[in-house]
C-alpha atoms as a PDB file:
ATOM      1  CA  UNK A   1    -123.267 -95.840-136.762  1.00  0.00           C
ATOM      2  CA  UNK A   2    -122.145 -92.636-138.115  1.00  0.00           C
ATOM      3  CA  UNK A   3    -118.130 -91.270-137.211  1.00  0.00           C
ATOM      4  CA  UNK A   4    -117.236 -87.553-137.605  1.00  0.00           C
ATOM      5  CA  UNK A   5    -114.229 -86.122-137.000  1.00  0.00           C
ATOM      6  CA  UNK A   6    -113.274 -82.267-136.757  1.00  0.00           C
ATOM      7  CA  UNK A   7    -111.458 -81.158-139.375  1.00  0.00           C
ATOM      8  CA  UNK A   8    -109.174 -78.470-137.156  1.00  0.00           C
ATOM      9  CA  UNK A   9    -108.561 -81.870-134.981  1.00  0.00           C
ATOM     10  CA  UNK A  10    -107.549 -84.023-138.180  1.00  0.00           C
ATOM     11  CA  UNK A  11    -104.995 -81.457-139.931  1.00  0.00           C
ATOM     12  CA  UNK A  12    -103.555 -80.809-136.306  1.00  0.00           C
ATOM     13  CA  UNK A  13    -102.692 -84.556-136.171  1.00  0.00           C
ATOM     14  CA  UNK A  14    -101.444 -84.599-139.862  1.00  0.00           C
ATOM     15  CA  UNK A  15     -99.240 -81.482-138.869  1.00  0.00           C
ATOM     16  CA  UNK A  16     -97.871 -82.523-135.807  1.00  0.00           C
ATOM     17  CA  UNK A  17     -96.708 -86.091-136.737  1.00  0.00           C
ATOM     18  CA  UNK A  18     -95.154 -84.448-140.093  1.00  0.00           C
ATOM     19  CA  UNK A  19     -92.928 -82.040-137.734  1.00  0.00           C
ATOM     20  CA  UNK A  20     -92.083 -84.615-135.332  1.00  0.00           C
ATOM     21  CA  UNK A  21     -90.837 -87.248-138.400  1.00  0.00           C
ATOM     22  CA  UNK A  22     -88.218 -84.612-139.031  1.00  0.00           C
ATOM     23  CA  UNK A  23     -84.505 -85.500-137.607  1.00  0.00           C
ATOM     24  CA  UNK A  24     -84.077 -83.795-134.297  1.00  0.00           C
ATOM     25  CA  UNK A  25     -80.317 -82.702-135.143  1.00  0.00           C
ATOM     26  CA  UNK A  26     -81.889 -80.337-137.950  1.00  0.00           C
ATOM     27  CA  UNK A  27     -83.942 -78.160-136.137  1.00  0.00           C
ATOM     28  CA  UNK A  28     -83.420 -74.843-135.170  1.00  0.00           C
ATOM     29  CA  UNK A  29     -84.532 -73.091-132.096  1.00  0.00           C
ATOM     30  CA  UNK A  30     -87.604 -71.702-133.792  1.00  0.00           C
ATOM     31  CA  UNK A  31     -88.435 -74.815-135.538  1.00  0.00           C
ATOM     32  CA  UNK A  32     -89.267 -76.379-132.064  1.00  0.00           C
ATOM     33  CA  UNK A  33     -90.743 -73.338-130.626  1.00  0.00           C
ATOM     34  CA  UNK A  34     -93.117 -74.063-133.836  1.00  0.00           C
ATOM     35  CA  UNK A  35     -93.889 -77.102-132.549  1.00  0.00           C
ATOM     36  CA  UNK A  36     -94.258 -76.323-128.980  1.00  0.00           C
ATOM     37  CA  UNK A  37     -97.353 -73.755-130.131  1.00  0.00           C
ATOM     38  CA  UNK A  38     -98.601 -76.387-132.790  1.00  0.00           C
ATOM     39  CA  UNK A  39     -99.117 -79.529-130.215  1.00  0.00           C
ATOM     40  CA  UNK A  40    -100.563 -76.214-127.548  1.00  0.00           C
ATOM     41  CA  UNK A  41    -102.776 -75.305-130.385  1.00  0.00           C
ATOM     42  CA  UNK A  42    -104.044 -78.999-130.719  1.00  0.00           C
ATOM     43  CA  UNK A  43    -104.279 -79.913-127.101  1.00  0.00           C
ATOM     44  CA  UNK A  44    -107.086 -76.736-126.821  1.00  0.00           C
ATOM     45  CA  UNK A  45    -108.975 -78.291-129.952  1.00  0.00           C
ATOM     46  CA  UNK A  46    -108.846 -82.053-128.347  1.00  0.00           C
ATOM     47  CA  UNK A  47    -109.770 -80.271-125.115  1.00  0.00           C
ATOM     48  CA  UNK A  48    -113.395 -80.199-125.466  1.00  0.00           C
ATOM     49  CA  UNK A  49    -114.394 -83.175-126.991  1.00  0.00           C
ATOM     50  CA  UNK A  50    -114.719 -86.609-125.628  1.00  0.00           C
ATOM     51  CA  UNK A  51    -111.604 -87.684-126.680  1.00  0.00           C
ATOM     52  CA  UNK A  52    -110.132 -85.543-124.732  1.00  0.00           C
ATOM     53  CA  UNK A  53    -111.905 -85.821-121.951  1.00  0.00           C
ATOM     54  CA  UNK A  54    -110.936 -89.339-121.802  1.00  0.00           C
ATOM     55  CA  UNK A  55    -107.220 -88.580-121.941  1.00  0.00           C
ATOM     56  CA  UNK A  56    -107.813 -85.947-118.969  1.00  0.00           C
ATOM     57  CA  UNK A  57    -109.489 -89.262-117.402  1.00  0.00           C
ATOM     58  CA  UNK A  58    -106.468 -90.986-117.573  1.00  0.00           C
ATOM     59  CA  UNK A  59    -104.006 -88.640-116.437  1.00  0.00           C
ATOM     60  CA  UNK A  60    -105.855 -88.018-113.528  1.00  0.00           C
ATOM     61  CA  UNK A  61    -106.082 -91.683-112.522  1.00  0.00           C
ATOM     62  CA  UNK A  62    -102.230 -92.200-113.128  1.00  0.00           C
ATOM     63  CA  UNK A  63    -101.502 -88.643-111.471  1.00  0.00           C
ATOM     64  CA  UNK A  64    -103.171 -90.308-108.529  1.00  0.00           C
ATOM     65  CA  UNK A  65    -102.528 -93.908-108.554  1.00  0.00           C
ATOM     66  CA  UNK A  66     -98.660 -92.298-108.349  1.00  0.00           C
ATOM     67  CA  UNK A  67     -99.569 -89.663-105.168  1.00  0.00           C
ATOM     68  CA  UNK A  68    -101.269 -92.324-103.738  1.00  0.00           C
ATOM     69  CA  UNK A  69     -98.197 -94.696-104.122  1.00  0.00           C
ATOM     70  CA  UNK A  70     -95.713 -92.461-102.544  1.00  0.00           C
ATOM     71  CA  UNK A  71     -97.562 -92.247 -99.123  1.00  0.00           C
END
C-alpha cells in the first residue's frame, strides 16, 4: 500500500494550525484577514482530491438531514 500526500496540501495544514495556536486577543485585523485567505487558499487545494470530496459528502448529508428535519 503506498500513501502520498500533496505537498501544497501538507504545508497548508502546518500553516493553518500554526496561525490558529496563536492567542486570539493578539491579533490584528490583518492578521485574521491572513488567515481568512490562508484556510480559502487550502479549501481550493483539498477541493479536488478525495479527501475533499468526502468532506463535501458530509456536508451535504448534514445540510440535508437538517432541511429535511425542519419540515
Amino acid at each position: 500500500m503506498l500513501v502520498t500526500i500533496n505537498v501544497a496540501v501538507l504545508l497548508a495544514v502546518i500553516i493553518i494550525i500554526l496561525r490558529l495556536r496563536r492567542t486570539t486577543h493578539a491579533r490584528s485585523r490583518n492578521d485574521e484577514k491572513l488567515t481568512v485567505v490562508i484556510v480559502l487558499v487550502f479549501g481550493v487545494l483539498i477541493a479536488p482530491t478525495a479527501f475533499g470530496q468526502g468532506i463535501l459528502d458530509v456536508v451535504v448529508q448534514v445540510v440535508q438531514g437538517v432541511s429535511q428535519s425542519g419540515r
